[in-house]
C-alpha atoms as a PDB file:
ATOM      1  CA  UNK A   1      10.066   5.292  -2.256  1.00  0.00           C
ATOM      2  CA  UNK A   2      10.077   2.515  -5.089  1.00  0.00           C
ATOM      3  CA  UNK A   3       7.572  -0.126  -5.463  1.00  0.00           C
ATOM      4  CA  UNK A   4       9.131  -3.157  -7.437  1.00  0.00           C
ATOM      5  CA  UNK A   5       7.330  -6.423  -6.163  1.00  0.00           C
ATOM      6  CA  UNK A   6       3.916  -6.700  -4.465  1.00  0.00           C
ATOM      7  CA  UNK A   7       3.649  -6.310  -1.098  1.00  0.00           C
ATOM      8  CA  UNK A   8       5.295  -3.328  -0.630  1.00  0.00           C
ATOM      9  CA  UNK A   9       4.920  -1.607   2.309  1.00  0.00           C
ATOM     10  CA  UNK A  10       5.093   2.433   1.698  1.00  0.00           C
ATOM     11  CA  UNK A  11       6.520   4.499   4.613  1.00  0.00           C
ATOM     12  CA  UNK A  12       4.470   7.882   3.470  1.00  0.00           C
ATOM     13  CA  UNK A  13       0.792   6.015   3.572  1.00  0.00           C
ATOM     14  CA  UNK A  14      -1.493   7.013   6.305  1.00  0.00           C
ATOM     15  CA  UNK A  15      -2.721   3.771   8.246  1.00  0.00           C
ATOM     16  CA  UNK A  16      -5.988   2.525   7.470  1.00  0.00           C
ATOM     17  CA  UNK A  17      -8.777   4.986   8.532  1.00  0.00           C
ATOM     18  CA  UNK A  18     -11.079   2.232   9.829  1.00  0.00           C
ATOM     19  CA  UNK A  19      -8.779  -0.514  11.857  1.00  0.00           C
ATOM     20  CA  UNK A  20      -5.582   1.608  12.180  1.00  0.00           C
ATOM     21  CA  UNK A  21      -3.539  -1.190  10.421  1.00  0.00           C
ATOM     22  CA  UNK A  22      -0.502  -0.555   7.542  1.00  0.00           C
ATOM     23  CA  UNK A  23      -1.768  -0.679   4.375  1.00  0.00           C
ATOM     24  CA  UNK A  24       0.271  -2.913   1.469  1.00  0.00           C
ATOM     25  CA  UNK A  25       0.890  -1.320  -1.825  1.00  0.00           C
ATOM     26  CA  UNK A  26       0.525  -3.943  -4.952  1.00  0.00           C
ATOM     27  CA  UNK A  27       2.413  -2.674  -8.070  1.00  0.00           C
ATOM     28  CA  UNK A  28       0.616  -3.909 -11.568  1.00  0.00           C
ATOM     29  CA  UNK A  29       2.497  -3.508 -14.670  1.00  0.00           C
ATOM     30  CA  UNK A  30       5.991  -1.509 -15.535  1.00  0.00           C
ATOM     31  CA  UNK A  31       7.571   1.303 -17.080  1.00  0.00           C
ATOM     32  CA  UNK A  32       7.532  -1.043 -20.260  1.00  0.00           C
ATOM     33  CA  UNK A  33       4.005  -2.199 -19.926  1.00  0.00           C
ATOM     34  CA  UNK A  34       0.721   0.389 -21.759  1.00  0.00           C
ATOM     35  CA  UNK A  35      -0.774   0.260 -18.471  1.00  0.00           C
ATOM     36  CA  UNK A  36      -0.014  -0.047 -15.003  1.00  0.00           C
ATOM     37  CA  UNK A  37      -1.647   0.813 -11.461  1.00  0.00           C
ATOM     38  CA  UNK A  38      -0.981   0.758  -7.843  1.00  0.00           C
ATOM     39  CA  UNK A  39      -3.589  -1.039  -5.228  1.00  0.00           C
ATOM     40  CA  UNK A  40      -3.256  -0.051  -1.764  1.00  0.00           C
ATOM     41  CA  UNK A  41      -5.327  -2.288   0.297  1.00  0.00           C
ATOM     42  CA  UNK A  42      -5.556  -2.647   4.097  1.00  0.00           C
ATOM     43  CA  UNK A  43      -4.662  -6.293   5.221  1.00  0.00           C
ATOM     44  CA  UNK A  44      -6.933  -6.403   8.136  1.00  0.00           C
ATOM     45  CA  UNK A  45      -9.879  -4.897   6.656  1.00  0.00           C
ATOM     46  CA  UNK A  46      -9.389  -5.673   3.176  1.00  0.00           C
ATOM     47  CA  UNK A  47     -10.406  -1.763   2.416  1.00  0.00           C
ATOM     48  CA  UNK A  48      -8.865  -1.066  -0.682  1.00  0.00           C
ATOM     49  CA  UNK A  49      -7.804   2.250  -3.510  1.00  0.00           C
ATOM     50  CA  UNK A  50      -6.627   1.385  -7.251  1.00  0.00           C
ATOM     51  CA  UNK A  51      -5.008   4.339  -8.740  1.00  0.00           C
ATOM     52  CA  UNK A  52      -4.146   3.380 -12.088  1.00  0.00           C
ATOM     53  CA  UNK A  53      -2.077   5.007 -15.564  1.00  0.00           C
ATOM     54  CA  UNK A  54      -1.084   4.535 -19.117  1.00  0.00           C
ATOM     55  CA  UNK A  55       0.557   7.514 -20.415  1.00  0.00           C
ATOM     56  CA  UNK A  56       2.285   8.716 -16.915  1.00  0.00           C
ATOM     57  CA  UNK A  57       5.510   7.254 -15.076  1.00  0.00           C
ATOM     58  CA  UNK A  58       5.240   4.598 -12.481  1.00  0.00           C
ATOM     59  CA  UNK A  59       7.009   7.772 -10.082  1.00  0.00           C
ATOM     60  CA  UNK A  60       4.224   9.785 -11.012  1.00  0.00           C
ATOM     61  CA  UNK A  61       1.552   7.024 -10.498  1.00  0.00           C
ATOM     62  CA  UNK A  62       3.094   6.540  -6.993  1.00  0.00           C
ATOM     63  CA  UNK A  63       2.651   9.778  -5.494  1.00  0.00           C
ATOM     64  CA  UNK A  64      -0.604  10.241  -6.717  1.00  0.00           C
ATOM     65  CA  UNK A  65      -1.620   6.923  -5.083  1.00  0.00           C
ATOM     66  CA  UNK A  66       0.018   8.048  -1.941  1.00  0.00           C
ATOM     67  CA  UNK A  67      -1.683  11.280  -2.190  1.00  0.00           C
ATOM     68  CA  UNK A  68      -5.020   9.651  -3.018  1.00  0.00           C
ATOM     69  CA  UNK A  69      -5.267   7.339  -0.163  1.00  0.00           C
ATOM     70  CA  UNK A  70      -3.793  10.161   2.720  1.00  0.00           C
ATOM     71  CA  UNK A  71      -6.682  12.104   1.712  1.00  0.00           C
ATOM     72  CA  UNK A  72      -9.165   9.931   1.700  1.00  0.00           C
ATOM     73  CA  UNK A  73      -7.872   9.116   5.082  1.00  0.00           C
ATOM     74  CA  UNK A  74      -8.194  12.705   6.342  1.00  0.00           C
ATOM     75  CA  UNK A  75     -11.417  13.036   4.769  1.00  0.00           C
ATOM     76  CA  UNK A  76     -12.583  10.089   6.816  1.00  0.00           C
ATOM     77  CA  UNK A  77     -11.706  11.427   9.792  1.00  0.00           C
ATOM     78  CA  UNK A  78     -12.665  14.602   9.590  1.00  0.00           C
ATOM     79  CA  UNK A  79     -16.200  13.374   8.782  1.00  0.00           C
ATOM     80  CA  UNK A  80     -16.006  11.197  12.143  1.00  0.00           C
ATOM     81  CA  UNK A  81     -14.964  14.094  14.204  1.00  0.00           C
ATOM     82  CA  UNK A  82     -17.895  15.996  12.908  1.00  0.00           C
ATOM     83  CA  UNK A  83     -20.419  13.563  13.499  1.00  0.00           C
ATOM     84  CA  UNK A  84     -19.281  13.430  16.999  1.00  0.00           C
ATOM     85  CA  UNK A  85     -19.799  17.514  17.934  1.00  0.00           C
END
């Protein structure tokens, strides 16, 4: 997975918890830049997580985005289920 322009759509993202929609990835900054950080934001819903770096690769700062937002996502649903019993 590589982000390089906005609107990047990211295969290993969980759809959004609330409307079920793909969320879109926006890149900010570069391997060159002090700081950069990844928004993933649902399109429908405008929900959105900003994950963000300055010392760590943009690799890095991807999976822990990805792995930020699928838990969430679990979390979310796992609290639904639970109201529901």
């Amino acid at each position: 997975m590589k982000i390089h322009n906005y609107d990047t759509k990211l295969p290993e993202l969980s759809k959004c918890p609330f409307c079920g929609e793909e969320p879109i990835a926006y890149l900010k900054g570069n391997e060159y830049s002090k700081k950069r950080s990844i928004t993933i934001k649902c399109p429908k819903c405008l929900i959105k997580r900003t994950t963000g770096a300055i010392s760590q690769s943009t690799e890095w700062l991807e999976g822990k985005s990805i792995q930020l937002w699928n838990n969430r996502v679990k979390k979310i649903i796992v609290n639904k289920t639970n109201l529901s019993l």
